[in-house]
N, C-alpha and C. Protein backbone atom coordinates (compact mmCIF):
# COMPACT_ATOMS: atom_id res chain seq x y z
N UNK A 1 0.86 -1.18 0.00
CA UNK A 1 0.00 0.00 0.00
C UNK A 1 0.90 1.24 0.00
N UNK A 2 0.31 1.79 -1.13
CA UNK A 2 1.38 3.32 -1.15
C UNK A 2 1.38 4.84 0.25
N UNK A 3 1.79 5.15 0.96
CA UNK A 3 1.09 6.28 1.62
C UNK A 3 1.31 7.53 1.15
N UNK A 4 0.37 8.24 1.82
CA UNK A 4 0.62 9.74 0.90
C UNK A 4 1.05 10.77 1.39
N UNK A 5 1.97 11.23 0.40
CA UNK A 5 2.91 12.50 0.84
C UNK A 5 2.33 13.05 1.64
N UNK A 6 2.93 13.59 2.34
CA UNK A 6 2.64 14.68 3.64
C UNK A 6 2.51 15.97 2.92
N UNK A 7 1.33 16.77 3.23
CA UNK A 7 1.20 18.26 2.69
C UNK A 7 2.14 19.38 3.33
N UNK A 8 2.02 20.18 2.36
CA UNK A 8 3.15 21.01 3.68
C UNK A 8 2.18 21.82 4.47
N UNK A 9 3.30 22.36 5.26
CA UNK A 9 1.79 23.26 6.26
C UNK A 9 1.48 24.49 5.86
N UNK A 10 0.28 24.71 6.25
CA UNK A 10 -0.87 25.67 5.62
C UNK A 10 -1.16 25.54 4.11
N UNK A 11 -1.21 24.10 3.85
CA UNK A 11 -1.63 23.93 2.45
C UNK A 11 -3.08 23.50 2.73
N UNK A 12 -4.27 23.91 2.21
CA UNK A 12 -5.40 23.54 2.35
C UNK A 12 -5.59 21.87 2.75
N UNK A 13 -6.81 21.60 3.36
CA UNK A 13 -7.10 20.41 3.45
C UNK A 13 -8.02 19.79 1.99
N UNK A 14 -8.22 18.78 1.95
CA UNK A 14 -9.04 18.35 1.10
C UNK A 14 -10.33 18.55 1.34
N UNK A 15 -10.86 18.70 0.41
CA UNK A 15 -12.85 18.89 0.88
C UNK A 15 -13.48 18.08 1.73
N UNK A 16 -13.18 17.13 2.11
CA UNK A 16 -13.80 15.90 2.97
C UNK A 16 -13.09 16.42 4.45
N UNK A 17 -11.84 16.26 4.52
CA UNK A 17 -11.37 17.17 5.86
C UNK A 17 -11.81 18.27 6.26
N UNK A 18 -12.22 19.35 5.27
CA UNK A 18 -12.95 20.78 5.72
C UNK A 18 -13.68 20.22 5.78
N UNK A 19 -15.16 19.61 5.86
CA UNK A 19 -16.13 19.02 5.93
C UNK A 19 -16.34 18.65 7.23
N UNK A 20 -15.45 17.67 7.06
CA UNK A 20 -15.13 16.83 9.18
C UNK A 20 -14.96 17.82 9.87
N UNK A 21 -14.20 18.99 9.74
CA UNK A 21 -13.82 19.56 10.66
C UNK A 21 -14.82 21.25 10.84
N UNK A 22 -15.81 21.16 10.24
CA UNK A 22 -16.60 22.32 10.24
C UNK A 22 -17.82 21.35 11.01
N UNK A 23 -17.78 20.11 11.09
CA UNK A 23 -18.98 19.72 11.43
C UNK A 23 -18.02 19.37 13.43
N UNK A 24 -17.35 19.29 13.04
CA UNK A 24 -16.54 19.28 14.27
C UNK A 24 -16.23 20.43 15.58
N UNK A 25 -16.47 21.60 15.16
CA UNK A 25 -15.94 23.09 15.18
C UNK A 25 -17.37 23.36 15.79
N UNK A 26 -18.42 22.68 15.67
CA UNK A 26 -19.93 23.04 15.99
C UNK A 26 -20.15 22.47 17.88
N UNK A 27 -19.95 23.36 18.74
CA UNK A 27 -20.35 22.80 20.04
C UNK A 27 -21.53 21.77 20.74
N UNK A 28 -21.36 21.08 21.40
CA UNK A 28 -22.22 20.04 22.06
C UNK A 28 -22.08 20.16 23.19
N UNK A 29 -23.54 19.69 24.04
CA UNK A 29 -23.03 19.63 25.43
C UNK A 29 -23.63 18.14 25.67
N UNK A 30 -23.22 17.43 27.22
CA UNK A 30 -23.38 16.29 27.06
C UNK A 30 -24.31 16.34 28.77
N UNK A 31 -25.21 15.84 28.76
CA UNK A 31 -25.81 15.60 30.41
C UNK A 31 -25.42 14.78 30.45
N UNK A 32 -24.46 14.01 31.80
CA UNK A 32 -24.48 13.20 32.21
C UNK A 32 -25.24 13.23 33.83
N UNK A 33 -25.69 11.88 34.33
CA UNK A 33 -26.36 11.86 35.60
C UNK A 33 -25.55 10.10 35.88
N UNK A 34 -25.20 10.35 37.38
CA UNK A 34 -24.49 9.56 37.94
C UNK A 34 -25.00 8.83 38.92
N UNK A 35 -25.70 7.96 39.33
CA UNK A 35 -25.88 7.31 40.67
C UNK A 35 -24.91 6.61 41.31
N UNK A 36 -24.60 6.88 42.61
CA UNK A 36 -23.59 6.27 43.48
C UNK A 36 -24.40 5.62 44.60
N UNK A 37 -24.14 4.47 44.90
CA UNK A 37 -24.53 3.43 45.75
C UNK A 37 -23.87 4.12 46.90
N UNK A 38 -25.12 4.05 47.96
CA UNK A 38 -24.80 3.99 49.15
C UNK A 38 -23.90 3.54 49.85
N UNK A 39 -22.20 3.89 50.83
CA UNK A 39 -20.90 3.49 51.02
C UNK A 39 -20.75 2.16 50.73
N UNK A 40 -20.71 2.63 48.90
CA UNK A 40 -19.81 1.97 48.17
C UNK A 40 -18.76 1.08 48.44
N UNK A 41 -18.10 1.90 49.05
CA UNK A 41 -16.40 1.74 49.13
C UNK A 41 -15.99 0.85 50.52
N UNK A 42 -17.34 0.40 51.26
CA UNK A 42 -17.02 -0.58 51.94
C UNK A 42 -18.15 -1.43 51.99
N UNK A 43 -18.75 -2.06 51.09
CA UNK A 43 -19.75 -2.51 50.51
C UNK A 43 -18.64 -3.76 49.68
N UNK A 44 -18.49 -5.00 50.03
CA UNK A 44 -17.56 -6.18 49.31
C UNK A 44 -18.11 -6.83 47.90
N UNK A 45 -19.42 -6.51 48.18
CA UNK A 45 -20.07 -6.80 46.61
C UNK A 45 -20.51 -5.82 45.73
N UNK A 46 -20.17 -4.58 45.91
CA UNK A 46 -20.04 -3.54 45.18
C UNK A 46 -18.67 -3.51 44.44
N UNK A 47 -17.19 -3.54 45.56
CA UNK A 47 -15.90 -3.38 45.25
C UNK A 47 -16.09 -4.50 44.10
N UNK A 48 -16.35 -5.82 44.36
CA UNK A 48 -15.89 -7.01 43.28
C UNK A 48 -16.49 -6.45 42.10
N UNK A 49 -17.74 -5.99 42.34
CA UNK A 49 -18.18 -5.27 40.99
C UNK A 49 -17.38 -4.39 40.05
N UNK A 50 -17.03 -3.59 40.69
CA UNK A 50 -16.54 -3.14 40.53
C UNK A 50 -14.79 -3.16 39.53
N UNK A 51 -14.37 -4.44 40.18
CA UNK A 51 -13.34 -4.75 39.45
C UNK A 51 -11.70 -4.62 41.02
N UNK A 52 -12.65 -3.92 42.32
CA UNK A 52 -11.62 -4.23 43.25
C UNK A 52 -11.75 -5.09 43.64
């Protein structure tokens, strides 16, 4: 497989890269909501759950 030259810099991107990156450039926000189990952290079948 051939790879491709490296552009130099500040040489335009290709149309598909301006593309990605204008749709990229557009802000999001994300809600997250968390439930935490009641003391967790000394709870032995929570920890194994957990992966401690």
């Amino acid at each position: 497989m051939r790879e491709a030259a490296a552009r130099p810099v500040g040489a335009p991107a290709p149309r598909q890269e301006r593309r990605h990156a204008a749709v990229a450039a557009h802000r999001h926000s994300l809600d997250l909501h968390v439930k935490v189990a009641k003391d967790w952290q000394r709870d032995p079948k929570q920890l194994r759950r957990l992966g401690f």
